[in-house]
PDB file of N, CA and C in Angstrom:
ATOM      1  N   UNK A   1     266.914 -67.637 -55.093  1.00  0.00           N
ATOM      2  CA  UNK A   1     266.655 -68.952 -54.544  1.00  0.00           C
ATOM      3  C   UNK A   1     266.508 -68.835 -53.032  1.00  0.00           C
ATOM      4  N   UNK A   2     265.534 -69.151 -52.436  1.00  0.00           N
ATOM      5  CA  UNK A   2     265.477 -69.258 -51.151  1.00  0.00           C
ATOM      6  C   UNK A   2     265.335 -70.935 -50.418  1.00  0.00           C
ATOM      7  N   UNK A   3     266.277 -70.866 -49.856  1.00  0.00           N
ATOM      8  CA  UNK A   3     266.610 -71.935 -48.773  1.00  0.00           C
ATOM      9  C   UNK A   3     266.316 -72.278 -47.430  1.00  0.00           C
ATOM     10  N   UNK A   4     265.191 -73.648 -47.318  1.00  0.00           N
ATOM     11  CA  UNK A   4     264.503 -73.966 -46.227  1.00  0.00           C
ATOM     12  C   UNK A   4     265.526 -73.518 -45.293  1.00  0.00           C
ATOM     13  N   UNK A   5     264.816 -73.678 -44.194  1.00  0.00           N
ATOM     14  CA  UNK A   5     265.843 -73.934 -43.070  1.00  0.00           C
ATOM     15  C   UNK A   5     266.982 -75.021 -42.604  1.00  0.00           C
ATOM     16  N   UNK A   6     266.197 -75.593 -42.863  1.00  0.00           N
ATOM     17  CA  UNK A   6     267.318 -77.431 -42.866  1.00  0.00           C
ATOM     18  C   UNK A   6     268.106 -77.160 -43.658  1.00  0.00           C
ATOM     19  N   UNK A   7     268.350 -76.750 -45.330  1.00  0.00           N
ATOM     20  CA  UNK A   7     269.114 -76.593 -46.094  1.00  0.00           C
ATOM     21  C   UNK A   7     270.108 -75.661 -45.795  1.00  0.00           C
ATOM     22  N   UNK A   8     269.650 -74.571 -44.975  1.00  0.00           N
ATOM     23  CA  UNK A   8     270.268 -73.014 -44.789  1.00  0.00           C
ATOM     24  C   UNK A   8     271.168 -73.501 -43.996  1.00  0.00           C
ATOM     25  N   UNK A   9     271.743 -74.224 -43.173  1.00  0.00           N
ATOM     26  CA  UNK A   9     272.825 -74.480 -42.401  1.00  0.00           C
ATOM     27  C   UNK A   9     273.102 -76.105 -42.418  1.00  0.00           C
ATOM     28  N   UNK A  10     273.154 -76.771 -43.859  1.00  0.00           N
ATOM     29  CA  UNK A  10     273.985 -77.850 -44.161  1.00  0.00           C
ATOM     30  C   UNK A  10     275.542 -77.191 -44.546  1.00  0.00           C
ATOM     31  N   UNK A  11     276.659 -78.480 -44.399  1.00  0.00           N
ATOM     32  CA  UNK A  11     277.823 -77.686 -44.516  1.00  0.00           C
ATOM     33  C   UNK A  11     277.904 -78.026 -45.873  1.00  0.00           C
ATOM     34  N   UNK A  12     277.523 -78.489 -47.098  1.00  0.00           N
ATOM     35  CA  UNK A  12     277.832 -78.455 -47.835  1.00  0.00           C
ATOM     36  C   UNK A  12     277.295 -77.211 -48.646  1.00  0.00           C
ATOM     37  N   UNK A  13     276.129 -76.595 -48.004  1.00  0.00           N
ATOM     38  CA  UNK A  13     275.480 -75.604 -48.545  1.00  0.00           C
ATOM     39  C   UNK A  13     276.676 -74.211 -48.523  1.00  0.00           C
ATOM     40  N   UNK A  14     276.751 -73.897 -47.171  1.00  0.00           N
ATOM     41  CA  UNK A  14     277.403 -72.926 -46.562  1.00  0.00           C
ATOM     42  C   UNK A  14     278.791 -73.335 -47.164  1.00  0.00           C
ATOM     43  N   UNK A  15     279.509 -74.280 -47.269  1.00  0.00           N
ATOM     44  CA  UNK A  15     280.866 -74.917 -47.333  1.00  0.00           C
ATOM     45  C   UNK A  15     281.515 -75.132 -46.388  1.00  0.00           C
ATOM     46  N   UNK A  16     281.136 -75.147 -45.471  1.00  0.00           N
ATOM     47  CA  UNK A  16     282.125 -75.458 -43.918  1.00  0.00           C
ATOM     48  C   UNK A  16     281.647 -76.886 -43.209  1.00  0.00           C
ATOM     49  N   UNK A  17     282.597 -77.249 -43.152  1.00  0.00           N
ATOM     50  CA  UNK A  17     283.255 -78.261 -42.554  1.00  0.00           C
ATOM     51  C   UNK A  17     282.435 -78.680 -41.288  1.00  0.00           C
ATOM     52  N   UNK A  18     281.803 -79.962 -40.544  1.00  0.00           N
ATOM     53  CA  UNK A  18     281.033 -80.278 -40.109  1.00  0.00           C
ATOM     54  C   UNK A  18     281.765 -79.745 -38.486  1.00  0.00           C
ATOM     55  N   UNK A  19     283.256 -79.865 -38.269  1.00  0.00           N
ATOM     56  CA  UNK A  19     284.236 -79.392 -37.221  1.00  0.00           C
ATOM     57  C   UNK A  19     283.868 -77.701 -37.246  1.00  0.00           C
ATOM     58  N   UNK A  20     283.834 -77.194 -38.369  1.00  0.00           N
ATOM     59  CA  UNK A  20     283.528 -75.635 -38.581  1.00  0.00           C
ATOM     60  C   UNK A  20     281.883 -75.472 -37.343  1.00  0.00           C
ATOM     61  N   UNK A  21     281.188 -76.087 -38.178  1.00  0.00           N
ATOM     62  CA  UNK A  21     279.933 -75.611 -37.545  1.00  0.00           C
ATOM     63  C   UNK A  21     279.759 -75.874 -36.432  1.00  0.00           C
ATOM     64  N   UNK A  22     280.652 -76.895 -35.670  1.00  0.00           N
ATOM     65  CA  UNK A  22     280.268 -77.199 -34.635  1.00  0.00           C
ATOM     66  C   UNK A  22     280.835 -76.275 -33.403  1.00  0.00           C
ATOM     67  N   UNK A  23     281.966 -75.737 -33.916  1.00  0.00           N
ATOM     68  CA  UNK A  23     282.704 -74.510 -33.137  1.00  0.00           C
ATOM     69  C   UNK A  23     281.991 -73.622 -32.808  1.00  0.00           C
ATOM     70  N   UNK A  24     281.287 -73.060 -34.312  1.00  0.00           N
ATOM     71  CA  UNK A  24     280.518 -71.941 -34.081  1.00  0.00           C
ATOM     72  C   UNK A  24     279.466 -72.035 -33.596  1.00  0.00           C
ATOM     73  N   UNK A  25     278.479 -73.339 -33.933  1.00  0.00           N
ATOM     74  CA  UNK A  25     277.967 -73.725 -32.654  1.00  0.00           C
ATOM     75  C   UNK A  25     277.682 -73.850 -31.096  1.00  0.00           C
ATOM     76  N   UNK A  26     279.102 -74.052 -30.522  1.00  0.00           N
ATOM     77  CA  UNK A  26     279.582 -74.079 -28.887  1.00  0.00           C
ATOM     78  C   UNK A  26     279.806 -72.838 -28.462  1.00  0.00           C
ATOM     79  N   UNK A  27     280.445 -72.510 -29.628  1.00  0.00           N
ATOM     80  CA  UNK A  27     281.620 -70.705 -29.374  1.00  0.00           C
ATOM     81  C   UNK A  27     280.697 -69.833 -27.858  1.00  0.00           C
ATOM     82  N   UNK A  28     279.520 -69.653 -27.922  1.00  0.00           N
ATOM     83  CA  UNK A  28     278.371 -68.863 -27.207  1.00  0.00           C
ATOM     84  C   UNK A  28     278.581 -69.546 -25.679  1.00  0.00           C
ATOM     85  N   UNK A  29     278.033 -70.555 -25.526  1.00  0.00           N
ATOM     86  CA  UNK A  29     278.070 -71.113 -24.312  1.00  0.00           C
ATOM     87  C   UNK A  29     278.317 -72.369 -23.821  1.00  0.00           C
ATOM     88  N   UNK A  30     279.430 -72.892 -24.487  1.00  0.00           N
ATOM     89  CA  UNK A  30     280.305 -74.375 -24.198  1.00  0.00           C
ATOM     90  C   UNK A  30     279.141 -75.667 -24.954  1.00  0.00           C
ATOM     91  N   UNK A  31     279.813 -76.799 -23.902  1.00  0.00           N
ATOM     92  CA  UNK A  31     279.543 -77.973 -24.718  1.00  0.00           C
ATOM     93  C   UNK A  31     280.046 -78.563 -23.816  1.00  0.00           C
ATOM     94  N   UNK A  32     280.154 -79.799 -23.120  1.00  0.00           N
ATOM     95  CA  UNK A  32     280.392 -81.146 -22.687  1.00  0.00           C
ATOM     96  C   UNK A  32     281.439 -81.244 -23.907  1.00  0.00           C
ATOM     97  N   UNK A  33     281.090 -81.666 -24.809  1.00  0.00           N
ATOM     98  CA  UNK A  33     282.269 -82.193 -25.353  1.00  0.00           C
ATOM     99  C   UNK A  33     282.615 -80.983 -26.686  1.00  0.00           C
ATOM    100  N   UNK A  34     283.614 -80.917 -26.250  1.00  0.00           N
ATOM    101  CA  UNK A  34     284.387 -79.959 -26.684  1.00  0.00           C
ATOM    102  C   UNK A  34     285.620 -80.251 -27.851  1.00  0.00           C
ATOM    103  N   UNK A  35     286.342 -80.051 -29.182  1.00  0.00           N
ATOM    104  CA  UNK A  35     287.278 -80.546 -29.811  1.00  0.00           C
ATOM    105  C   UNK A  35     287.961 -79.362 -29.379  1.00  0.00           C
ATOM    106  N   UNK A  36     288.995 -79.448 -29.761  1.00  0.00           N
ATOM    107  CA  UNK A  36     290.314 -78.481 -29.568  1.00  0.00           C
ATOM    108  C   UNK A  36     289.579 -77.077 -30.739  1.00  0.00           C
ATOM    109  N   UNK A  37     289.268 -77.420 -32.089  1.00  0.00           N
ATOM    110  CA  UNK A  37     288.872 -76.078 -32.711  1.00  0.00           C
ATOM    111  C   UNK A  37     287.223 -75.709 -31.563  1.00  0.00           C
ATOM    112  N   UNK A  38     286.676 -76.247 -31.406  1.00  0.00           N
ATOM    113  CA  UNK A  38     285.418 -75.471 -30.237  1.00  0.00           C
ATOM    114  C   UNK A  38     286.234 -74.925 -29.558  1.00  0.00           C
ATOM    115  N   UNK A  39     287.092 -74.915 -28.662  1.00  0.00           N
ATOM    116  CA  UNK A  39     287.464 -74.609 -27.184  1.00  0.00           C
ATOM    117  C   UNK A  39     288.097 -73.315 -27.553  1.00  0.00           C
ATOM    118  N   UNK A  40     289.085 -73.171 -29.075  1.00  0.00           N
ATOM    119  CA  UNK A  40     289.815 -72.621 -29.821  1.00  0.00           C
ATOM    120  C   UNK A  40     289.008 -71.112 -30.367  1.00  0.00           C
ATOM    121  N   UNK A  41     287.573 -71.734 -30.527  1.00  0.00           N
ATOM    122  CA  UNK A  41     287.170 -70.623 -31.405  1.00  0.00           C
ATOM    123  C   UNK A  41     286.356 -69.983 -29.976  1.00  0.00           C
ATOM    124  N   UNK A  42     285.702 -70.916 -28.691  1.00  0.00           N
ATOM    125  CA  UNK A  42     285.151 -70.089 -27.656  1.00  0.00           C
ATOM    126  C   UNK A  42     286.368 -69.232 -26.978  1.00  0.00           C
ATOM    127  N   UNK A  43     287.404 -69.167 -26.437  1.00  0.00           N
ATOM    128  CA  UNK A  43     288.415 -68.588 -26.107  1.00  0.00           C
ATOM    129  C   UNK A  43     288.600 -67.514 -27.256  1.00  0.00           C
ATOM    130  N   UNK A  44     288.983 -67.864 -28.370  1.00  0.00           N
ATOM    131  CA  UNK A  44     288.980 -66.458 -29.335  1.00  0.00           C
ATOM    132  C   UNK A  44     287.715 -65.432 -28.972  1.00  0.00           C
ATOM    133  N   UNK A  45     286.547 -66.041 -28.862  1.00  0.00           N
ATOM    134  CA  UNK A  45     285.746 -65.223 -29.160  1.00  0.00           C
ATOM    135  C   UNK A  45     285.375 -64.164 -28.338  1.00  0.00           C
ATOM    136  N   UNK A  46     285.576 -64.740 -26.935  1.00  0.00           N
ATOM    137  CA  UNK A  46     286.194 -63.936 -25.428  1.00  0.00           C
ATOM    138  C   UNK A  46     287.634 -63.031 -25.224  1.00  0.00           C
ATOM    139  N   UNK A  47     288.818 -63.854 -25.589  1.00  0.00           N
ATOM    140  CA  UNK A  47     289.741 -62.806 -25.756  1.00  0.00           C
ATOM    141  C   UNK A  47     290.352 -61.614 -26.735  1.00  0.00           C
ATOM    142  N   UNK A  48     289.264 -61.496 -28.381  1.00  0.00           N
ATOM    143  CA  UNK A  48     289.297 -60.974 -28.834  1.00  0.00           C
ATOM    144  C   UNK A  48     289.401 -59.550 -28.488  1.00  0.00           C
ATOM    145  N   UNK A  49     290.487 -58.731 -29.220  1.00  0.00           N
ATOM    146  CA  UNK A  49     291.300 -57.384 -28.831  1.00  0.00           C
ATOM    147  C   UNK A  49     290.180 -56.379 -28.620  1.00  0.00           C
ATOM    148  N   UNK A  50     289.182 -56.499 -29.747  1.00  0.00           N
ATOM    149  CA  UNK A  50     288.383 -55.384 -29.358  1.00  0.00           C
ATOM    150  C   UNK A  50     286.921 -55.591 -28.543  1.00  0.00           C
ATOM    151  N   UNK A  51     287.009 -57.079 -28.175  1.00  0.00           N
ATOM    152  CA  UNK A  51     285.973 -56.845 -26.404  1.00  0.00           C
ATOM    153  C   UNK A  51     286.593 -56.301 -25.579  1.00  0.00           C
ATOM    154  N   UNK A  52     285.390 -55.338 -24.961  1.00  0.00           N
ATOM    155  CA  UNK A  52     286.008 -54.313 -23.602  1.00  0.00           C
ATOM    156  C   UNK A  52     285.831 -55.408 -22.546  1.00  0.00           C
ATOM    157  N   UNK A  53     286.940 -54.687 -21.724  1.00  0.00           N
ATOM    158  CA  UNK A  53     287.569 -55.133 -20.862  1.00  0.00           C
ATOM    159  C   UNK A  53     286.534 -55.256 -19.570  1.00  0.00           C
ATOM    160  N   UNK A  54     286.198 -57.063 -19.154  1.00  0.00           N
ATOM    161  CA  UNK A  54     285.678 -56.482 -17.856  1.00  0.00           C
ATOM    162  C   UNK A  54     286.403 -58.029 -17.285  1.00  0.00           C
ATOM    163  N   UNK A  55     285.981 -58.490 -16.407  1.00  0.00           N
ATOM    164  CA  UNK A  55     286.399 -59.477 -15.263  1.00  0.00           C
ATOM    165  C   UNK A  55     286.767 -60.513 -16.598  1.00  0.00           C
ATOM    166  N   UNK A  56     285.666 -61.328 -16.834  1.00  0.00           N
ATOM    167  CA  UNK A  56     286.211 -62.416 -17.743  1.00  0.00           C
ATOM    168  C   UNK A  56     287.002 -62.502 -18.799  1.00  0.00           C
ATOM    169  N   UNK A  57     287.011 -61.645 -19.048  1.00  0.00           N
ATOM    170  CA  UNK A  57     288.147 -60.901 -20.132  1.00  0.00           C
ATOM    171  C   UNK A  57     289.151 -61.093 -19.889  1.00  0.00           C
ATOM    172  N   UNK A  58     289.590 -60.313 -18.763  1.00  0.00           N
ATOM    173  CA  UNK A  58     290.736 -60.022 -18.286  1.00  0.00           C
ATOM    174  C   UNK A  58     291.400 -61.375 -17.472  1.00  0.00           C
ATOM    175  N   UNK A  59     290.873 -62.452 -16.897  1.00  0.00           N
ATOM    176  CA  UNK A  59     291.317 -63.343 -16.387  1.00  0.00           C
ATOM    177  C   UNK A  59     291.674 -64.480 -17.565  1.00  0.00           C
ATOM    178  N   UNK A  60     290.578 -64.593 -18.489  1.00  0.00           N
ATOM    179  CA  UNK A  60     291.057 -65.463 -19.660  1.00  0.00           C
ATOM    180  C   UNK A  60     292.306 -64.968 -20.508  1.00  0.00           C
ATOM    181  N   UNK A  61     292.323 -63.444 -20.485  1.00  0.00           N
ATOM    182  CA  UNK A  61     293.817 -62.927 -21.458  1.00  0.00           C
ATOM    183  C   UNK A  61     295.099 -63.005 -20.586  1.00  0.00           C
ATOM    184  N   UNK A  62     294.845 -63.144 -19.113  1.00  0.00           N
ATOM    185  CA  UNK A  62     296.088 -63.592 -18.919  1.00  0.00           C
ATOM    186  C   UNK A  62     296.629 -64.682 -18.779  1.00  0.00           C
ATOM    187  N   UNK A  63     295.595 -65.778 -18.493  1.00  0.00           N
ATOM    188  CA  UNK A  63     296.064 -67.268 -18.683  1.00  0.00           C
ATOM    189  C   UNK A  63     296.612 -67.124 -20.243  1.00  0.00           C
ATOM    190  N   UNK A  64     296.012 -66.802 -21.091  1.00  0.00           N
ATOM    191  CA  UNK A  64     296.601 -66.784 -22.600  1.00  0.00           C
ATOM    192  C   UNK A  64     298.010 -66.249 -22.609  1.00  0.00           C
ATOM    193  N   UNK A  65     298.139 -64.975 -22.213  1.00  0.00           N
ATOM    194  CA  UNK A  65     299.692 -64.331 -21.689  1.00  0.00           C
ATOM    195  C   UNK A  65     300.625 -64.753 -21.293  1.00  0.00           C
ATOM    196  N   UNK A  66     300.384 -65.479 -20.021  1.00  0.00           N
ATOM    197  CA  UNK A  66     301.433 -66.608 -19.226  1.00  0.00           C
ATOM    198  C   UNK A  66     301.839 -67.682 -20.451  1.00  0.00           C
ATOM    199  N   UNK A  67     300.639 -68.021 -21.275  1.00  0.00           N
ATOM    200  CA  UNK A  67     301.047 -69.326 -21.744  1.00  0.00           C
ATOM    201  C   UNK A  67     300.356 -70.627 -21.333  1.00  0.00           C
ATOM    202  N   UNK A  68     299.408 -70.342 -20.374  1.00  0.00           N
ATOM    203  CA  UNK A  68     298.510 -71.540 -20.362  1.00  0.00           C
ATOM    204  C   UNK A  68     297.855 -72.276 -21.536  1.00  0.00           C
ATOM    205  N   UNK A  69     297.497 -73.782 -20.676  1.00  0.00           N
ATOM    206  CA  UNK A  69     297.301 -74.398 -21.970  1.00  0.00           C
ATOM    207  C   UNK A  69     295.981 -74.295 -22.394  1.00  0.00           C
ATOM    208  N   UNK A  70     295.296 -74.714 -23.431  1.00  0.00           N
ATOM    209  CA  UNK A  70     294.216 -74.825 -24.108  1.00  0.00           C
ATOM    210  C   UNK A  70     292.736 -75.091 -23.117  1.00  0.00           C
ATOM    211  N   UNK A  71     293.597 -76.343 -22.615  1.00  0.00           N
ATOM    212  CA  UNK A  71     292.136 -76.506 -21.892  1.00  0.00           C
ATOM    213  C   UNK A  71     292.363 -75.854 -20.343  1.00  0.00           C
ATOM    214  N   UNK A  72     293.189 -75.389 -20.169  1.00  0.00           N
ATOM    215  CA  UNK A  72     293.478 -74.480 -19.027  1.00  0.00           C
ATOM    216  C   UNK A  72     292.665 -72.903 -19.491  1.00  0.00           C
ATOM    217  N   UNK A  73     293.409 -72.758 -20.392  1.00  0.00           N
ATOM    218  CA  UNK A  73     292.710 -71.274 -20.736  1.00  0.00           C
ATOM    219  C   UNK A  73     291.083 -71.233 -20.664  1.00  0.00           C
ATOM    220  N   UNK A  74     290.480 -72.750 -21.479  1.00  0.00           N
ATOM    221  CA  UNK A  74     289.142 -72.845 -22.153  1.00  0.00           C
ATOM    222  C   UNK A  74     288.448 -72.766 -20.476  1.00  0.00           C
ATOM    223  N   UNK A  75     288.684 -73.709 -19.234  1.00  0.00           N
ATOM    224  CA  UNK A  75     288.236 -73.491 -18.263  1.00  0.00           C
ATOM    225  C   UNK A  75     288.038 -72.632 -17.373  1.00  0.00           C
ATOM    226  N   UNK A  76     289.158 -71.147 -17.644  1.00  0.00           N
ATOM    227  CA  UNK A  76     289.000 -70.157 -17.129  1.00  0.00           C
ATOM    228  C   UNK A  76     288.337 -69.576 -17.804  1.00  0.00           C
ATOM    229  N   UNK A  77     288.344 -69.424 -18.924  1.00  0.00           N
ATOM    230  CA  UNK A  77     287.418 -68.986 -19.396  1.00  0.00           C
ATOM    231  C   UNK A  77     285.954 -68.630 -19.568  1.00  0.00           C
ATOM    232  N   UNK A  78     285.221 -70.228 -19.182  1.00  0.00           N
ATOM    233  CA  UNK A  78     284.564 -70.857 -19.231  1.00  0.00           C
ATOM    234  C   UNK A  78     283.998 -70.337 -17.794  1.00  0.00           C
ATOM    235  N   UNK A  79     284.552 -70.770 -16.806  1.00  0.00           N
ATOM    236  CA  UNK A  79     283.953 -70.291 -15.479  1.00  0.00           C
ATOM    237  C   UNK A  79     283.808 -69.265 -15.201  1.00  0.00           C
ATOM    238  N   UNK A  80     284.558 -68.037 -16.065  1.00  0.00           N
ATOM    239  CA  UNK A  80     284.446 -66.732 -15.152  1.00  0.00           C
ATOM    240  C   UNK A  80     283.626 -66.431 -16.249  1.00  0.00           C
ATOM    241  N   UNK A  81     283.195 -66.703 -17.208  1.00  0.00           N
ATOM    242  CA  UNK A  81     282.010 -66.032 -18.064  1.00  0.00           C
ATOM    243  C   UNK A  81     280.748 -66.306 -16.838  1.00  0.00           C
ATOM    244  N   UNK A  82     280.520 -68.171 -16.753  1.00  0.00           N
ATOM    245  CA  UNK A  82     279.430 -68.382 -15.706  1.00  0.00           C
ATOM    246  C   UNK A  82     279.531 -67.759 -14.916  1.00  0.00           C
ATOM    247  N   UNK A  83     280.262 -67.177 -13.635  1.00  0.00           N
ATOM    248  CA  UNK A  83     280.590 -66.206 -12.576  1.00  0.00           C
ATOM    249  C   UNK A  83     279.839 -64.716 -13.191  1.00  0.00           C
ATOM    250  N   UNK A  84     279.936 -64.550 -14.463  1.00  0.00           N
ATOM    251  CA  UNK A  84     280.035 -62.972 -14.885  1.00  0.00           C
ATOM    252  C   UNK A  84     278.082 -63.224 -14.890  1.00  0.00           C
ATOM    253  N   UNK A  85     277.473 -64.675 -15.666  1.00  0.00           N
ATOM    254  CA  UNK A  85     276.247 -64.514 -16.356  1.00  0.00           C
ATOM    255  C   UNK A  85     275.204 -64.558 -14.550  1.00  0.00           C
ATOM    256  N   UNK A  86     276.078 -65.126 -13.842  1.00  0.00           N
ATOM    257  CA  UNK A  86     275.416 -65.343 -12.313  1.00  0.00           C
ATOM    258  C   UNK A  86     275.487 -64.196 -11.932  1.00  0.00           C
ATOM    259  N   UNK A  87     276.506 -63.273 -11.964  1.00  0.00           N
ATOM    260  CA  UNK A  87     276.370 -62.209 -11.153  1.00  0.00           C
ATOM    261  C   UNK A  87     275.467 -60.873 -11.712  1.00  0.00           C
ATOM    262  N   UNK A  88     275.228 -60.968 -12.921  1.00  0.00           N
ATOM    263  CA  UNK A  88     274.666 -60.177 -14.292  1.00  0.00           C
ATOM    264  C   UNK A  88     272.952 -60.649 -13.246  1.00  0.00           C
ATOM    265  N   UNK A  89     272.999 -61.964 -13.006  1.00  0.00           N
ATOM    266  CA  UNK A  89     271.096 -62.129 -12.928  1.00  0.00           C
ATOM    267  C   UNK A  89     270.697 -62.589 -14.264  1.00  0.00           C
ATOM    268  N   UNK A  90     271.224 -63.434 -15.161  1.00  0.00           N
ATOM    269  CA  UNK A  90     271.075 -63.777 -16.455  1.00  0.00           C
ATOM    270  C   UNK A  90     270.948 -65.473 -16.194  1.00  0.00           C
ATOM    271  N   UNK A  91     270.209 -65.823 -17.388  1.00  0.00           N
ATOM    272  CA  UNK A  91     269.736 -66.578 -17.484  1.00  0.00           C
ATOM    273  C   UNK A  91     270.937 -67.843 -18.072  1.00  0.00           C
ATOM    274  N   UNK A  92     270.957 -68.985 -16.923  1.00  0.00           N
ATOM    275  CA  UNK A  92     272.589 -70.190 -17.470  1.00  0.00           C
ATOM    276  C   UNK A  92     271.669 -71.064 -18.440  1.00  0.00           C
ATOM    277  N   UNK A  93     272.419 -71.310 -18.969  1.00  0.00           N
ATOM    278  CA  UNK A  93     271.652 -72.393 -19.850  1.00  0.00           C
ATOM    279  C   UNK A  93     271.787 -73.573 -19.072  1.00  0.00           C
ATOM    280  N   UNK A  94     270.922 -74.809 -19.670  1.00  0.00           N
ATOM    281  CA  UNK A  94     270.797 -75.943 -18.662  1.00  0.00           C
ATOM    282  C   UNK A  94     272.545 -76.869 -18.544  1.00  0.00           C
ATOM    283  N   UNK A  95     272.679 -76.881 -20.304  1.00  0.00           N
ATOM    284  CA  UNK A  95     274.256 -77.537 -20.753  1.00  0.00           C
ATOM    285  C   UNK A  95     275.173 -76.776 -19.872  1.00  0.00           C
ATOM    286  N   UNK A  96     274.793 -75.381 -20.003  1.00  0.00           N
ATOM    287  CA  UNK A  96     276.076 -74.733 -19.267  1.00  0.00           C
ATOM    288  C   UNK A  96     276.577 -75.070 -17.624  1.00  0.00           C
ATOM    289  N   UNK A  97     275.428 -75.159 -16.842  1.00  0.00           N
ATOM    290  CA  UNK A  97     275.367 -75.415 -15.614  1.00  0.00           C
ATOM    291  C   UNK A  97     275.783 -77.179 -15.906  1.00  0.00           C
ATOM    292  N   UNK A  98     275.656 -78.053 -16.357  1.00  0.00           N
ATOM    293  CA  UNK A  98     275.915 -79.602 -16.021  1.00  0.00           C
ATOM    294  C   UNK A  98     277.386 -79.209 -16.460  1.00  0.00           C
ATOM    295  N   UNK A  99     277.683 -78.798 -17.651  1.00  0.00           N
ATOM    296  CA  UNK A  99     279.477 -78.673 -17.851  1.00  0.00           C
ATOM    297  C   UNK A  99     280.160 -77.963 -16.612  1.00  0.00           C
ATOM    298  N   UNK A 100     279.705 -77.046 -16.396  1.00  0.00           N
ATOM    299  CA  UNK A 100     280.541 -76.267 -14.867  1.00  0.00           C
ATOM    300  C   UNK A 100     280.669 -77.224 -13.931  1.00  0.00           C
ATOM    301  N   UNK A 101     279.265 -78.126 -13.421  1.00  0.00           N
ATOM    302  CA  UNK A 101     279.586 -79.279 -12.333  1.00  0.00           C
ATOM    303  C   UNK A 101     280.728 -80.170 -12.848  1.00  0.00           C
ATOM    304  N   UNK A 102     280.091 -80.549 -14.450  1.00  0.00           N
ATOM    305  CA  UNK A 102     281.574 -81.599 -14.413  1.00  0.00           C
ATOM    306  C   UNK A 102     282.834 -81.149 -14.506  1.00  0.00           C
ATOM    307  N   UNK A 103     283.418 -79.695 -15.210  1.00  0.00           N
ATOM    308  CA  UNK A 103     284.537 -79.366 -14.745  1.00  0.00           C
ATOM    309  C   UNK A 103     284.994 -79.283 -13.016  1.00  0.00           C
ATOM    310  N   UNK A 104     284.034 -78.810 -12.498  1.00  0.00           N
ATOM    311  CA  UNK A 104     284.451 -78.913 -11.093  1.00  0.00           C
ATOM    312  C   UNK A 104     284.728 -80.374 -10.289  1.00  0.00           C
ATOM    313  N   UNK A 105     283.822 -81.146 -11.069  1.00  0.00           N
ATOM    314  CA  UNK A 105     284.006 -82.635 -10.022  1.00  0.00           C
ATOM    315  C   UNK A 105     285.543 -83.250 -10.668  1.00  0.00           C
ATOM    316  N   UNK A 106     286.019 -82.742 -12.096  1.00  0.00           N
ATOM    317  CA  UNK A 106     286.903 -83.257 -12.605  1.00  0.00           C
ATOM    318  C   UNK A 106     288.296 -82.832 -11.701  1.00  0.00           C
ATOM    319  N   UNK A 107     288.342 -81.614 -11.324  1.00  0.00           N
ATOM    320  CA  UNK A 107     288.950 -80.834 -10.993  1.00  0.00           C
ATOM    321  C   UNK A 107     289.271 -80.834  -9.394  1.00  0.00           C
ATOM    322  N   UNK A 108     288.254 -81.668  -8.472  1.00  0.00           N
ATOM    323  CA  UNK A 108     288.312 -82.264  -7.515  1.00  0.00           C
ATOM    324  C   UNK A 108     288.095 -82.971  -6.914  1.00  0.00           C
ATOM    325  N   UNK A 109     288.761 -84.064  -7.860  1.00  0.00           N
ATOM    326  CA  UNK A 109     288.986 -85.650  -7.755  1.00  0.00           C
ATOM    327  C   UNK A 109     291.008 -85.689  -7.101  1.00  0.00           C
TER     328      UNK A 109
END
């Protein structure tokens, strides 16, 4: 049986949960709006044991270490990837760059 495209990633097809897809969705390069499992599964997917170790890595696993919180971790996270994709010469996505401004304007208010 082969499955259009539209069909190929309904959640009832796949079985996951409309919260599921939307994680894995964001997981890559954020979201404006974010649920606790998005923020949950982008942070996993960065501090996972067997990514090598470079800058963003290492600053998101220690907010995790200390014990920072969720959306503490998700923002370090979050920024030092952008820091890593700016300094790489890589291409930001458009979402990614408006979420970085609004974390920053949030952040200095």
């Amino acid at each position: 049986m082969v499955l259009s495209p539209q069909k190929r990633y309904q959640p009832s097809i796949l079985g996951f949960s409309e919260q599921i897809l939307s994680a894995i969705q964001k997981h890559t390069a954020g979201d404006r709006q974010m649920s606790k499992l998005d923020k949950i599964l982008y942070v996993a997917d960065l501090i996972e044991p067997l990514r090598p170790n470079f800058t963003s890595v290492e600053e998101a696993r220690n907010v995790y270490l200390r014990g920072g919180s969720l959306d503490e971790l998700y923002e370090t996270a979050f920024c030092s990837v952008m820091m890593y994709v700016i300094s790489s010469r890589s291409y930001l996505y458009p979402n990614s760059i408006a979420l970085y401004n609004e974390m920053i304007e949030k952040t200095s208010k």
